[in-house]
ModelCIF file with pLDDT and N, C-alpha, C, O atoms, coordinates in Angstrom:
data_MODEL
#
_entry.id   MODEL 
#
_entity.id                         1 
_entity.type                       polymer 
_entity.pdbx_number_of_molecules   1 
#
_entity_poly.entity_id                      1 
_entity_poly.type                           'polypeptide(L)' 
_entity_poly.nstd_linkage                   no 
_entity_poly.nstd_monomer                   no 
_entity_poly.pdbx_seq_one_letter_code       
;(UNK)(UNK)(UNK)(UNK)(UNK)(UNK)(UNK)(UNK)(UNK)(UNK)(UNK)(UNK)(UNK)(UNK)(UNK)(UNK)
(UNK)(UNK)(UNK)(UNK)(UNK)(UNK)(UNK)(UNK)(UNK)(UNK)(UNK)(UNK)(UNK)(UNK)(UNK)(UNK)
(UNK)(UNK)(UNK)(UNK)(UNK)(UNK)(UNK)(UNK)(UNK)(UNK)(UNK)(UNK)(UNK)(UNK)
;
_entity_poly.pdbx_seq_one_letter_code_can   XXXXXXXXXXXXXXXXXXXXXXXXXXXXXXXXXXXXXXXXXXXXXX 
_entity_poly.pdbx_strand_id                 A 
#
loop_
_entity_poly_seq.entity_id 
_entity_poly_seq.num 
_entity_poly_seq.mon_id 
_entity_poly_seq.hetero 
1 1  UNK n 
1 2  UNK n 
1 3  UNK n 
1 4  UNK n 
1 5  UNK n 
1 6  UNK n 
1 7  UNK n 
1 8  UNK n 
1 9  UNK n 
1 10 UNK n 
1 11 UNK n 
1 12 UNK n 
1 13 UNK n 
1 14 UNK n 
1 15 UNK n 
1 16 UNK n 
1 17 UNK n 
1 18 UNK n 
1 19 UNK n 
1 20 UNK n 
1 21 UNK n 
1 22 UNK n 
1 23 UNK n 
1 24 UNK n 
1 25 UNK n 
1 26 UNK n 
1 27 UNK n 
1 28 UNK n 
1 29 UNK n 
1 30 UNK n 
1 31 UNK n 
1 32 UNK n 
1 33 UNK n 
1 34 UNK n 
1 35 UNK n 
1 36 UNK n 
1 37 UNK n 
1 38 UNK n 
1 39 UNK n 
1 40 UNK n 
1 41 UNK n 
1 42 UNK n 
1 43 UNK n 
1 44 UNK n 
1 45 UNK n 
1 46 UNK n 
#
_struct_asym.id          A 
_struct_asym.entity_id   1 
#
loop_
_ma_qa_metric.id 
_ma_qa_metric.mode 
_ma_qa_metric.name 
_ma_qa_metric.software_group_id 
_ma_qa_metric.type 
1 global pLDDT . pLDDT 
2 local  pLDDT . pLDDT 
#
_ma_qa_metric_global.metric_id      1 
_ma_qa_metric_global.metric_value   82.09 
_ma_qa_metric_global.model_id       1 
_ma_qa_metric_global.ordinal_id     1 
#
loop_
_ma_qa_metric_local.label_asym_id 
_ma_qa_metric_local.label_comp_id 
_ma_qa_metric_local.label_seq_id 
_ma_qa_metric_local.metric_id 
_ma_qa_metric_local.metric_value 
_ma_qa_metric_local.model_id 
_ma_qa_metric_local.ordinal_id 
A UNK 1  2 86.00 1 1  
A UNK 2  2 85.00 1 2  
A UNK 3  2 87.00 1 3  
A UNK 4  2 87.00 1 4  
A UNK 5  2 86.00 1 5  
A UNK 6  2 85.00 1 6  
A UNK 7  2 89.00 1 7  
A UNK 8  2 88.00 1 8  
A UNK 9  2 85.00 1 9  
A UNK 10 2 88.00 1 10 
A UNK 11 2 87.00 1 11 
A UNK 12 2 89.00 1 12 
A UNK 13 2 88.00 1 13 
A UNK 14 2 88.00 1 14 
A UNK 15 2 89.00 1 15 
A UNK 16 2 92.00 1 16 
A UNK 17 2 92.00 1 17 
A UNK 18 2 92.00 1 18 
A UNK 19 2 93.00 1 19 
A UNK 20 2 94.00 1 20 
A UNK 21 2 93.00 1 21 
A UNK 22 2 94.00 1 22 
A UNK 23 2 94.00 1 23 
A UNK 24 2 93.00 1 24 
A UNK 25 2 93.00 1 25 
A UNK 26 2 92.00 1 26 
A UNK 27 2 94.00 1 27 
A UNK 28 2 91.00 1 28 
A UNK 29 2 87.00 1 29 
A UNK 30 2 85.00 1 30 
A UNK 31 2 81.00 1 31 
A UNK 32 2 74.00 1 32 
A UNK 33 2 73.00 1 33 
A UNK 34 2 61.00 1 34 
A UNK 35 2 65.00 1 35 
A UNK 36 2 63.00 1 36 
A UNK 37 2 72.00 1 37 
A UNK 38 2 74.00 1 38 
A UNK 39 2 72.00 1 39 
A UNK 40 2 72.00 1 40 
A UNK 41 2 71.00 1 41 
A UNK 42 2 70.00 1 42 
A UNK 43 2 65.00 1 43 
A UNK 44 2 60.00 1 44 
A UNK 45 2 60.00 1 45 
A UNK 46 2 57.00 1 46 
#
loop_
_atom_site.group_PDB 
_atom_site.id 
_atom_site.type_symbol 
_atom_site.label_atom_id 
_atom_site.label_alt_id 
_atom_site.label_comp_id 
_atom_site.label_asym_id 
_atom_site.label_entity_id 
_atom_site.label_seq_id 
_atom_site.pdbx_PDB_ins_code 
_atom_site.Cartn_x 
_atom_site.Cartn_y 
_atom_site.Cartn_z 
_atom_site.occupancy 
_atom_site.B_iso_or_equiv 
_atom_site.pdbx_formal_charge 
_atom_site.auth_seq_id 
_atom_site.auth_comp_id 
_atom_site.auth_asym_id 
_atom_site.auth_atom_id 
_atom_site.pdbx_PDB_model_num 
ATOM 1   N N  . UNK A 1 1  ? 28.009 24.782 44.223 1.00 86.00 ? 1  UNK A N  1 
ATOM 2   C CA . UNK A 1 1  ? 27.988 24.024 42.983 1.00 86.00 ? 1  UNK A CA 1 
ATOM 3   C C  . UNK A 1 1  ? 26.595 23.582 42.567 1.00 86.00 ? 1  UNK A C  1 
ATOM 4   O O  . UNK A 1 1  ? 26.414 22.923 41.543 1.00 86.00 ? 1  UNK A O  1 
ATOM 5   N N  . UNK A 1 2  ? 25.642 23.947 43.357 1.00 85.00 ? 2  UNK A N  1 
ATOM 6   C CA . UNK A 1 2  ? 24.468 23.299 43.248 1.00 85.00 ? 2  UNK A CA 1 
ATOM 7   C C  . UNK A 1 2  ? 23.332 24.083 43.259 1.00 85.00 ? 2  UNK A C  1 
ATOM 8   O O  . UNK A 1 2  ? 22.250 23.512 43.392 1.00 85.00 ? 2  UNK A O  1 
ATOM 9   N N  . UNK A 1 3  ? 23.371 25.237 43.149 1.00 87.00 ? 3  UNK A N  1 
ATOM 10  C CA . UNK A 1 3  ? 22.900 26.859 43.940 1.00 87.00 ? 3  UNK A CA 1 
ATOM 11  C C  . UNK A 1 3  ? 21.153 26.519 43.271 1.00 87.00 ? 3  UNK A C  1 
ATOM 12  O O  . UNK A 1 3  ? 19.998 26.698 43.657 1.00 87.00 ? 3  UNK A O  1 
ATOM 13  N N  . UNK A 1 4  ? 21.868 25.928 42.044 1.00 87.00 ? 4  UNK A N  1 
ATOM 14  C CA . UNK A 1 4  ? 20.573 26.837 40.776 1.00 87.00 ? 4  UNK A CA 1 
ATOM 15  C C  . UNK A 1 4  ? 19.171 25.412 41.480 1.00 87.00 ? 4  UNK A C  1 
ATOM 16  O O  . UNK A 1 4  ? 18.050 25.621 41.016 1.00 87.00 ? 4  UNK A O  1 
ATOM 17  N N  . UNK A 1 5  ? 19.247 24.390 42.280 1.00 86.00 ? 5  UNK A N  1 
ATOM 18  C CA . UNK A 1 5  ? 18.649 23.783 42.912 1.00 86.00 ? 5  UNK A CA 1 
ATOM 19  C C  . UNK A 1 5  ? 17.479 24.859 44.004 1.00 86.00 ? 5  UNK A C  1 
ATOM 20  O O  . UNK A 1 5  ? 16.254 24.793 44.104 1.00 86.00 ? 5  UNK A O  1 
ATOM 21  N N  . UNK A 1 6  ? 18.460 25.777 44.683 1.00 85.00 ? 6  UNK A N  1 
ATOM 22  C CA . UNK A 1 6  ? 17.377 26.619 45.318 1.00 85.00 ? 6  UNK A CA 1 
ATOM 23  C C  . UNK A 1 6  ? 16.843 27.543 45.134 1.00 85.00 ? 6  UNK A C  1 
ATOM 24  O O  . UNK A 1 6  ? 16.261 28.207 45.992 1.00 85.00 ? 6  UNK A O  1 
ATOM 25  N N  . UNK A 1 7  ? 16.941 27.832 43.748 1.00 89.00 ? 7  UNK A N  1 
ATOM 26  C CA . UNK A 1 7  ? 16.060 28.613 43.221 1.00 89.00 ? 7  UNK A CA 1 
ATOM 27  C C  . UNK A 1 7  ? 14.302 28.945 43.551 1.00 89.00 ? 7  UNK A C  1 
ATOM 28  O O  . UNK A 1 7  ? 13.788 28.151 44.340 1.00 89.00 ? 7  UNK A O  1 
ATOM 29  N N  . UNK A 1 8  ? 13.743 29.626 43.208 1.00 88.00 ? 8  UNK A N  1 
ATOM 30  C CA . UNK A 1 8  ? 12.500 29.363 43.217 1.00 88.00 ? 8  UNK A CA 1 
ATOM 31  C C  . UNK A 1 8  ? 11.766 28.303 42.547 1.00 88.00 ? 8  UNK A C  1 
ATOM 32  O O  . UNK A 1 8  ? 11.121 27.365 43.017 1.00 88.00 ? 8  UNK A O  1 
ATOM 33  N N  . UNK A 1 9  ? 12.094 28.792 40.873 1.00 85.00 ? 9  UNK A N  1 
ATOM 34  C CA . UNK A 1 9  ? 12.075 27.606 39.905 1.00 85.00 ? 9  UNK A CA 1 
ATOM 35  C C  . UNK A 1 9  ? 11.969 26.268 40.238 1.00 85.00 ? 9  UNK A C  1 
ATOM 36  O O  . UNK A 1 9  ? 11.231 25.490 39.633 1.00 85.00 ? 9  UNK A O  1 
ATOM 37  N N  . UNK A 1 10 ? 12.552 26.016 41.014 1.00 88.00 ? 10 UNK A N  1 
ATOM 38  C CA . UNK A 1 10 ? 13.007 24.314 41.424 1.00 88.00 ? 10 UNK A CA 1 
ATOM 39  C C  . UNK A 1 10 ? 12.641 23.820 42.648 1.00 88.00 ? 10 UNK A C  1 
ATOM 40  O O  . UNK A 1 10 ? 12.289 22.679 42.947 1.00 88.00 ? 10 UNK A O  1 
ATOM 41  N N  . UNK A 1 11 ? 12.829 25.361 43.707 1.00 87.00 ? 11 UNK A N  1 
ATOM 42  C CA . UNK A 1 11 ? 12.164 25.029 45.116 1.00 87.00 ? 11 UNK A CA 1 
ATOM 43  C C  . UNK A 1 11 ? 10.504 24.616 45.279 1.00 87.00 ? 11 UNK A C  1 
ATOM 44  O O  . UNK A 1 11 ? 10.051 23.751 46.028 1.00 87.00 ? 11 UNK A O  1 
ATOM 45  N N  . UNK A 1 12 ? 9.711  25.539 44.309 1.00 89.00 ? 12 UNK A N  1 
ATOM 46  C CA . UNK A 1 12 ? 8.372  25.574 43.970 1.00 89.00 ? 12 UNK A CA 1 
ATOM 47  C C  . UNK A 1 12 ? 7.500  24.612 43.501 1.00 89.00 ? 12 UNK A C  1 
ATOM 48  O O  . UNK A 1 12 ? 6.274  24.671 43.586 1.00 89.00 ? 12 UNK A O  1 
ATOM 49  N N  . UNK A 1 13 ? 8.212  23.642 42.959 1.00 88.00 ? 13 UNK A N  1 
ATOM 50  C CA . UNK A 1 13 ? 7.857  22.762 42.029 1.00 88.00 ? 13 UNK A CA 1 
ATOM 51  C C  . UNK A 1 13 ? 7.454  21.567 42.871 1.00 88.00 ? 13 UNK A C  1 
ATOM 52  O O  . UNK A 1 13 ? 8.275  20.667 43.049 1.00 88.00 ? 13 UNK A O  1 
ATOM 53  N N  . UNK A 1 14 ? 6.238  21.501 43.399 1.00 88.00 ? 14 UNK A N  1 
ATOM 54  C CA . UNK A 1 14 ? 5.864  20.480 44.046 1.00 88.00 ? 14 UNK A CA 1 
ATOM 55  C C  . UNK A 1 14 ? 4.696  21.019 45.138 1.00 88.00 ? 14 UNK A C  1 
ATOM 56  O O  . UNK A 1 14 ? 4.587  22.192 45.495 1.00 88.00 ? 14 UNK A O  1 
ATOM 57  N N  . UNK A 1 15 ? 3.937  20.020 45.542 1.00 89.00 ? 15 UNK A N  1 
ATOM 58  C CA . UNK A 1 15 ? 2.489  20.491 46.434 1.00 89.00 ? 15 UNK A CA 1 
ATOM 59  C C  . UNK A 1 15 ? 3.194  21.178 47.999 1.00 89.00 ? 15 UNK A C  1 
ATOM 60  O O  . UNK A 1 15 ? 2.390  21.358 48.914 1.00 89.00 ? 15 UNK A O  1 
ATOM 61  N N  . UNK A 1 16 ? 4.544  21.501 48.216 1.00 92.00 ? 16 UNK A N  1 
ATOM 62  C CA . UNK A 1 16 ? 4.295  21.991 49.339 1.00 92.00 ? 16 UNK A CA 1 
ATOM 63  C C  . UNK A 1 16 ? 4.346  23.648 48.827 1.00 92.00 ? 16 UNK A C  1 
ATOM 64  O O  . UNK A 1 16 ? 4.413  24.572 49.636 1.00 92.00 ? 16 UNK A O  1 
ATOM 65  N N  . UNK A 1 17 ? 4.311  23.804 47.613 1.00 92.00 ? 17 UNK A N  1 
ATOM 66  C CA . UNK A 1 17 ? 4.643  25.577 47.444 1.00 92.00 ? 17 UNK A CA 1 
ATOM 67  C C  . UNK A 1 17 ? 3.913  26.310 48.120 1.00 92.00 ? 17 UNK A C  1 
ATOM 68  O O  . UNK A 1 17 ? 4.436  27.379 48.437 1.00 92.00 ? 17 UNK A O  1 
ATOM 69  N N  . UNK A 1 18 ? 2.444  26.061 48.614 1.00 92.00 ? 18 UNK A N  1 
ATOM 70  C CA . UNK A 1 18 ? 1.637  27.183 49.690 1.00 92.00 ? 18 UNK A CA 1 
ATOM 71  C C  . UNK A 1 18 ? 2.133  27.312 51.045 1.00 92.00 ? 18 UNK A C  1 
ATOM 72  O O  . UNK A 1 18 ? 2.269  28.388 51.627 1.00 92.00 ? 18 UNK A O  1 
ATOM 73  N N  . UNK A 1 19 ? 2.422  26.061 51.568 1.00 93.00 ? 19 UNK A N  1 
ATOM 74  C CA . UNK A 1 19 ? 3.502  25.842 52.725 1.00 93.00 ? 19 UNK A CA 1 
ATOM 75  C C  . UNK A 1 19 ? 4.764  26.798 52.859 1.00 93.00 ? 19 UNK A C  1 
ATOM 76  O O  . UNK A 1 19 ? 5.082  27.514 53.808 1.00 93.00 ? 19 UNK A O  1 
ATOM 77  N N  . UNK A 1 20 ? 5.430  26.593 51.562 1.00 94.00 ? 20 UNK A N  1 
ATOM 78  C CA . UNK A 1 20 ? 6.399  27.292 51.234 1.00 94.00 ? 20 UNK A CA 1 
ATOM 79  C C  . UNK A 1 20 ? 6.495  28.739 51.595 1.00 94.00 ? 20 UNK A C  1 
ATOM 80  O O  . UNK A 1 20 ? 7.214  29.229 52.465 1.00 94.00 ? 20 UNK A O  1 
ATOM 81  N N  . UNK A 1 21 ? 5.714  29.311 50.846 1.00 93.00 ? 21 UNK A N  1 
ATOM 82  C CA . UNK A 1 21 ? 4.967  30.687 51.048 1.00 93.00 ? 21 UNK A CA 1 
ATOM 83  C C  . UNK A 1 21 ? 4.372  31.496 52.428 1.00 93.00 ? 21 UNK A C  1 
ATOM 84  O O  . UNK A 1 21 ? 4.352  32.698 52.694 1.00 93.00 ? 21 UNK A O  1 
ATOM 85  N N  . UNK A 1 22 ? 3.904  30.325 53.177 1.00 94.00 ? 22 UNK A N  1 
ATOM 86  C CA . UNK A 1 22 ? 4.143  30.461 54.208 1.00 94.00 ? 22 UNK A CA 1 
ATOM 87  C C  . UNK A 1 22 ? 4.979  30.102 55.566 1.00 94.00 ? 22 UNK A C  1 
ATOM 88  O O  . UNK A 1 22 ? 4.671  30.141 56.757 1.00 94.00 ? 22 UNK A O  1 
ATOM 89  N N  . UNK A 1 23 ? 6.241  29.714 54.825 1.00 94.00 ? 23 UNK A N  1 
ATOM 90  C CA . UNK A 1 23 ? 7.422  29.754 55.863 1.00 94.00 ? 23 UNK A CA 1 
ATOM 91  C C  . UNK A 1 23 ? 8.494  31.029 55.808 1.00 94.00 ? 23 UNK A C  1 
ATOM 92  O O  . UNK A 1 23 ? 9.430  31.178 56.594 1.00 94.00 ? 23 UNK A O  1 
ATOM 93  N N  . UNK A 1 24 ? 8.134  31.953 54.658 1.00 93.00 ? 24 UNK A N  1 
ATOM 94  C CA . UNK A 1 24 ? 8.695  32.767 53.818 1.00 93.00 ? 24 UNK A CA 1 
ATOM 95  C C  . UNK A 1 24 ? 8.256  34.041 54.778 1.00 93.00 ? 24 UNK A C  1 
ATOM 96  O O  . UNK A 1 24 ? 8.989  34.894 55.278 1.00 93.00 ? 24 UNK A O  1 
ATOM 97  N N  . UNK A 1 25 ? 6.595  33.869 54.889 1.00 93.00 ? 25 UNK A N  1 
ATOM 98  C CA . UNK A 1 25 ? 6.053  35.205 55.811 1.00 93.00 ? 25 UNK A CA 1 
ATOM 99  C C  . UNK A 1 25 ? 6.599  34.888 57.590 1.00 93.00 ? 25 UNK A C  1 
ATOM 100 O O  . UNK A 1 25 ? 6.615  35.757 58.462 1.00 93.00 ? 25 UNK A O  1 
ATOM 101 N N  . UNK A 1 26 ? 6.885  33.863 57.723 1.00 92.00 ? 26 UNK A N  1 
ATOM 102 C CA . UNK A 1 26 ? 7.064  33.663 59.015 1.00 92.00 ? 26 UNK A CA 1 
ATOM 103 C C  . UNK A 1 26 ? 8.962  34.090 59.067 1.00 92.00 ? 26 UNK A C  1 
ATOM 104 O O  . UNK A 1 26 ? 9.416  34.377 60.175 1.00 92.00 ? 26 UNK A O  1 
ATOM 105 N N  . UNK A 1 27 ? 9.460  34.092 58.435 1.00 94.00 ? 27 UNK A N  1 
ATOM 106 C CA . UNK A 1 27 ? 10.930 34.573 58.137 1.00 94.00 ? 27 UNK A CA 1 
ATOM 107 C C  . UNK A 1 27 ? 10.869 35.887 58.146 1.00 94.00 ? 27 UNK A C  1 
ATOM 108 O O  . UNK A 1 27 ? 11.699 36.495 58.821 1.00 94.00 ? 27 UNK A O  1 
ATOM 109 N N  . UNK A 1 28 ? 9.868  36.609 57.395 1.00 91.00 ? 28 UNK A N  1 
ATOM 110 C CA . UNK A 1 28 ? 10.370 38.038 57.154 1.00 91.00 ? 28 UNK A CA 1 
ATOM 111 C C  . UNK A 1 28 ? 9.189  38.543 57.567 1.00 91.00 ? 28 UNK A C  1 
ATOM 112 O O  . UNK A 1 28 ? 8.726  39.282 56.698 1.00 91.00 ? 28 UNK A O  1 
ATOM 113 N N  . UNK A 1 29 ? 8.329  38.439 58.771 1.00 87.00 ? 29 UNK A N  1 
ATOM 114 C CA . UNK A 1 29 ? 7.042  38.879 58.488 1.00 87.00 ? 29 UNK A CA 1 
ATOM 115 C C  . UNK A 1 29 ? 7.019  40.852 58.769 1.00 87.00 ? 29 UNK A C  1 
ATOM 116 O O  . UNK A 1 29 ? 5.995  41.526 58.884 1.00 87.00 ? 29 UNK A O  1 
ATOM 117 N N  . UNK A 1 30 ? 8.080  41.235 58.803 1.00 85.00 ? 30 UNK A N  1 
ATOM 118 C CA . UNK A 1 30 ? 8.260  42.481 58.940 1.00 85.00 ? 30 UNK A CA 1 
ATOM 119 C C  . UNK A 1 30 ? 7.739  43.096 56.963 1.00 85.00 ? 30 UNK A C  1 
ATOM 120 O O  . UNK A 1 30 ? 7.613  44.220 56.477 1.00 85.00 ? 30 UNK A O  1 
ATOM 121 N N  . UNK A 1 31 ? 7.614  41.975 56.494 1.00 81.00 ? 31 UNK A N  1 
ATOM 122 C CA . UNK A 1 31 ? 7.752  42.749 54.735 1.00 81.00 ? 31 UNK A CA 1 
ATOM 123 C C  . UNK A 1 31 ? 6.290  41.985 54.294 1.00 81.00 ? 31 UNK A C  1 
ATOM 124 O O  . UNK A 1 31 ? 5.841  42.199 53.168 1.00 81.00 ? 31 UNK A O  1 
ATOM 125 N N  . UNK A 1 32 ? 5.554  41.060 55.266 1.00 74.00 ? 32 UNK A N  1 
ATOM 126 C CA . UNK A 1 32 ? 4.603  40.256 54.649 1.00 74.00 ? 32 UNK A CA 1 
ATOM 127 C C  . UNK A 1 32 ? 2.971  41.558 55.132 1.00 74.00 ? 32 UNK A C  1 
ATOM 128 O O  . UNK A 1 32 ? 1.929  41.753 54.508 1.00 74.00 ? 32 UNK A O  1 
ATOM 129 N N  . UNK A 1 33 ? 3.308  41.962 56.020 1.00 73.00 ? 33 UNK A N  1 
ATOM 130 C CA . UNK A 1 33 ? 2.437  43.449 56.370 1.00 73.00 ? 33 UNK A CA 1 
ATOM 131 C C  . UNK A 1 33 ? 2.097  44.165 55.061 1.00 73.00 ? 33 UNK A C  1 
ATOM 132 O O  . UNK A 1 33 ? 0.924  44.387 54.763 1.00 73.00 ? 33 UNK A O  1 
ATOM 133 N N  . UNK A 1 34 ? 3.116  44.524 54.282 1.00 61.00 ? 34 UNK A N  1 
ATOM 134 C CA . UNK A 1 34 ? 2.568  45.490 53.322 1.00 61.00 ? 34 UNK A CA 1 
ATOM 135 C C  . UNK A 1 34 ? 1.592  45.062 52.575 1.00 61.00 ? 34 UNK A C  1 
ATOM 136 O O  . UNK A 1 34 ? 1.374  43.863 52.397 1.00 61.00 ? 34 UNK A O  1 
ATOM 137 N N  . UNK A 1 35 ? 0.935  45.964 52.085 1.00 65.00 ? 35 UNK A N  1 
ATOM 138 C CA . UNK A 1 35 ? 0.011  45.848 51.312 1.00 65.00 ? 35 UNK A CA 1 
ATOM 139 C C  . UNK A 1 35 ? 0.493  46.719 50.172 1.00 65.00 ? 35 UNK A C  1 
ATOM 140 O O  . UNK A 1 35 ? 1.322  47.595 50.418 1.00 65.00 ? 35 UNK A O  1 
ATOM 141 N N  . UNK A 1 36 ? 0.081  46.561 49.064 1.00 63.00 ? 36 UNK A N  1 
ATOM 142 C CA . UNK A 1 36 ? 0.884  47.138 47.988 1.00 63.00 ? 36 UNK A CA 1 
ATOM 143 C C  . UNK A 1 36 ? -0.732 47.687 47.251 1.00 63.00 ? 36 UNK A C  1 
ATOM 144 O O  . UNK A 1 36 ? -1.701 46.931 47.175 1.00 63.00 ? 36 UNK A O  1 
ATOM 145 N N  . UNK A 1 37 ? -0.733 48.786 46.879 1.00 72.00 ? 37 UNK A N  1 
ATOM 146 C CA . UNK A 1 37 ? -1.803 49.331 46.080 1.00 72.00 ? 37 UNK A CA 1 
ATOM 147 C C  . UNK A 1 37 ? -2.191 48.869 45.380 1.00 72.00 ? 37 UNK A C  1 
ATOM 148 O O  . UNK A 1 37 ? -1.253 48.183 44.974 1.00 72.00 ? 37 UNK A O  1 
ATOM 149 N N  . UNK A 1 38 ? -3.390 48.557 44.516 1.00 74.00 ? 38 UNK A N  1 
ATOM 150 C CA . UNK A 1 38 ? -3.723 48.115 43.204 1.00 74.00 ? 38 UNK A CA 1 
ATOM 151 C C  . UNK A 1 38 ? -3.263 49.320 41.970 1.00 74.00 ? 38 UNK A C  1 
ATOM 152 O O  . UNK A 1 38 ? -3.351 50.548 41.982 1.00 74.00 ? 38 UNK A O  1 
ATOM 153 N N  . UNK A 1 39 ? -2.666 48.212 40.782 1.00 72.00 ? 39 UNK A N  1 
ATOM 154 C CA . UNK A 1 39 ? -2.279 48.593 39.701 1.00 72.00 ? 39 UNK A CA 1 
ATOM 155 C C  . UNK A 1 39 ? -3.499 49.158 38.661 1.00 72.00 ? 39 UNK A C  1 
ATOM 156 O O  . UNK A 1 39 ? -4.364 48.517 38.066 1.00 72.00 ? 39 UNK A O  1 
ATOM 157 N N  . UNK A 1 40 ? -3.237 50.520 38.681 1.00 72.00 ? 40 UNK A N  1 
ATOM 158 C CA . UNK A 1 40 ? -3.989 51.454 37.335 1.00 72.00 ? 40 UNK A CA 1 
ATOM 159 C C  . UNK A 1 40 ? -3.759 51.351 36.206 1.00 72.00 ? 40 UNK A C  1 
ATOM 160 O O  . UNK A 1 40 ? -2.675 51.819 35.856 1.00 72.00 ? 40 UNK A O  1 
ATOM 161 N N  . UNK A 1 41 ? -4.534 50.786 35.259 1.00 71.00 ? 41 UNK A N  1 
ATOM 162 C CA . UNK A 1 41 ? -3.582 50.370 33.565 1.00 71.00 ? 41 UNK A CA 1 
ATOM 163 C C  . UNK A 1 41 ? -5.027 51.478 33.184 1.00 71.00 ? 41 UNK A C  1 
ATOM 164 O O  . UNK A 1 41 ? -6.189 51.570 33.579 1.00 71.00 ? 41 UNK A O  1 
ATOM 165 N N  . UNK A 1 42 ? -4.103 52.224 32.151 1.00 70.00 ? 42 UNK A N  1 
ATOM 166 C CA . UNK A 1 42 ? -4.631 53.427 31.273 1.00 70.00 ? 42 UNK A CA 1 
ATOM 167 C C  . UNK A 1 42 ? -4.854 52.450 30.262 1.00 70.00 ? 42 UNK A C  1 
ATOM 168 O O  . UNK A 1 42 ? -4.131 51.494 29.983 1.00 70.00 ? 42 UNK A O  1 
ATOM 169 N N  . UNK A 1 43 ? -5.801 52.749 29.806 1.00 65.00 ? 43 UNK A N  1 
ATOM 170 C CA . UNK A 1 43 ? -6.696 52.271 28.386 1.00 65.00 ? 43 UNK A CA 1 
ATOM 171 C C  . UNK A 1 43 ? -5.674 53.031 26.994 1.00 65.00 ? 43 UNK A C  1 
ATOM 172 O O  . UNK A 1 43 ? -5.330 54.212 26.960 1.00 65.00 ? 43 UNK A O  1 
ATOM 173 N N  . UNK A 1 44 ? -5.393 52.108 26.078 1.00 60.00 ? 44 UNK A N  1 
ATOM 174 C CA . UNK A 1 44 ? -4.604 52.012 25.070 1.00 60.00 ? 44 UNK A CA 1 
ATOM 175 C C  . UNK A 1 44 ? -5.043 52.959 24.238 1.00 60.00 ? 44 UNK A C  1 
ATOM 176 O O  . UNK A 1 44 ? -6.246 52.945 23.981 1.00 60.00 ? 44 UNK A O  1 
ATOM 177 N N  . UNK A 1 45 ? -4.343 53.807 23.736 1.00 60.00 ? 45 UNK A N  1 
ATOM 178 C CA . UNK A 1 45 ? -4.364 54.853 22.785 1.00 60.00 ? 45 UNK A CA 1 
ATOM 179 C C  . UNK A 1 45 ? -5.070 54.404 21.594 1.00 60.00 ? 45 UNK A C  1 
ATOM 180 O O  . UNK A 1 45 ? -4.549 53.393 21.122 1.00 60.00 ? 45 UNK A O  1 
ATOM 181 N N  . UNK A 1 46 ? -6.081 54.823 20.957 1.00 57.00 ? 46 UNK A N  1 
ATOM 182 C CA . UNK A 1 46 ? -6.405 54.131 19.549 1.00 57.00 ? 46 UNK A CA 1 
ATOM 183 C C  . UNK A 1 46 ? -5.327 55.207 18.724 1.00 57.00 ? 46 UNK A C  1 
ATOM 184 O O  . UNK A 1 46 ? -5.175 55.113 17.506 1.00 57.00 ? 46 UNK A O  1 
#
């Protein structure tokens, strides 16, 4: 009945969110390893 409380939205909202973030890698640290490529943005067609 209360779900939309643990959201991110709502969980985030306050000075422990870096904390946060890092209780998140310590939960899943099997997914905190990746490294994800940098994003290529093509220059806009004139």
């Amino acid at each position: 009945g209360a779900e939309r409380y643990s959201t991110p939205y709502e969980l985030f909202d306050c000075g422990f969110a870096p904390y946060f973030v890092e209780a998140i890698r310590l939960r899943y640290p099997e997914y905190s390893k990746v490294q994800l490529p940098p994003v290529k943005f093509k220059a806009e067609r004139s």
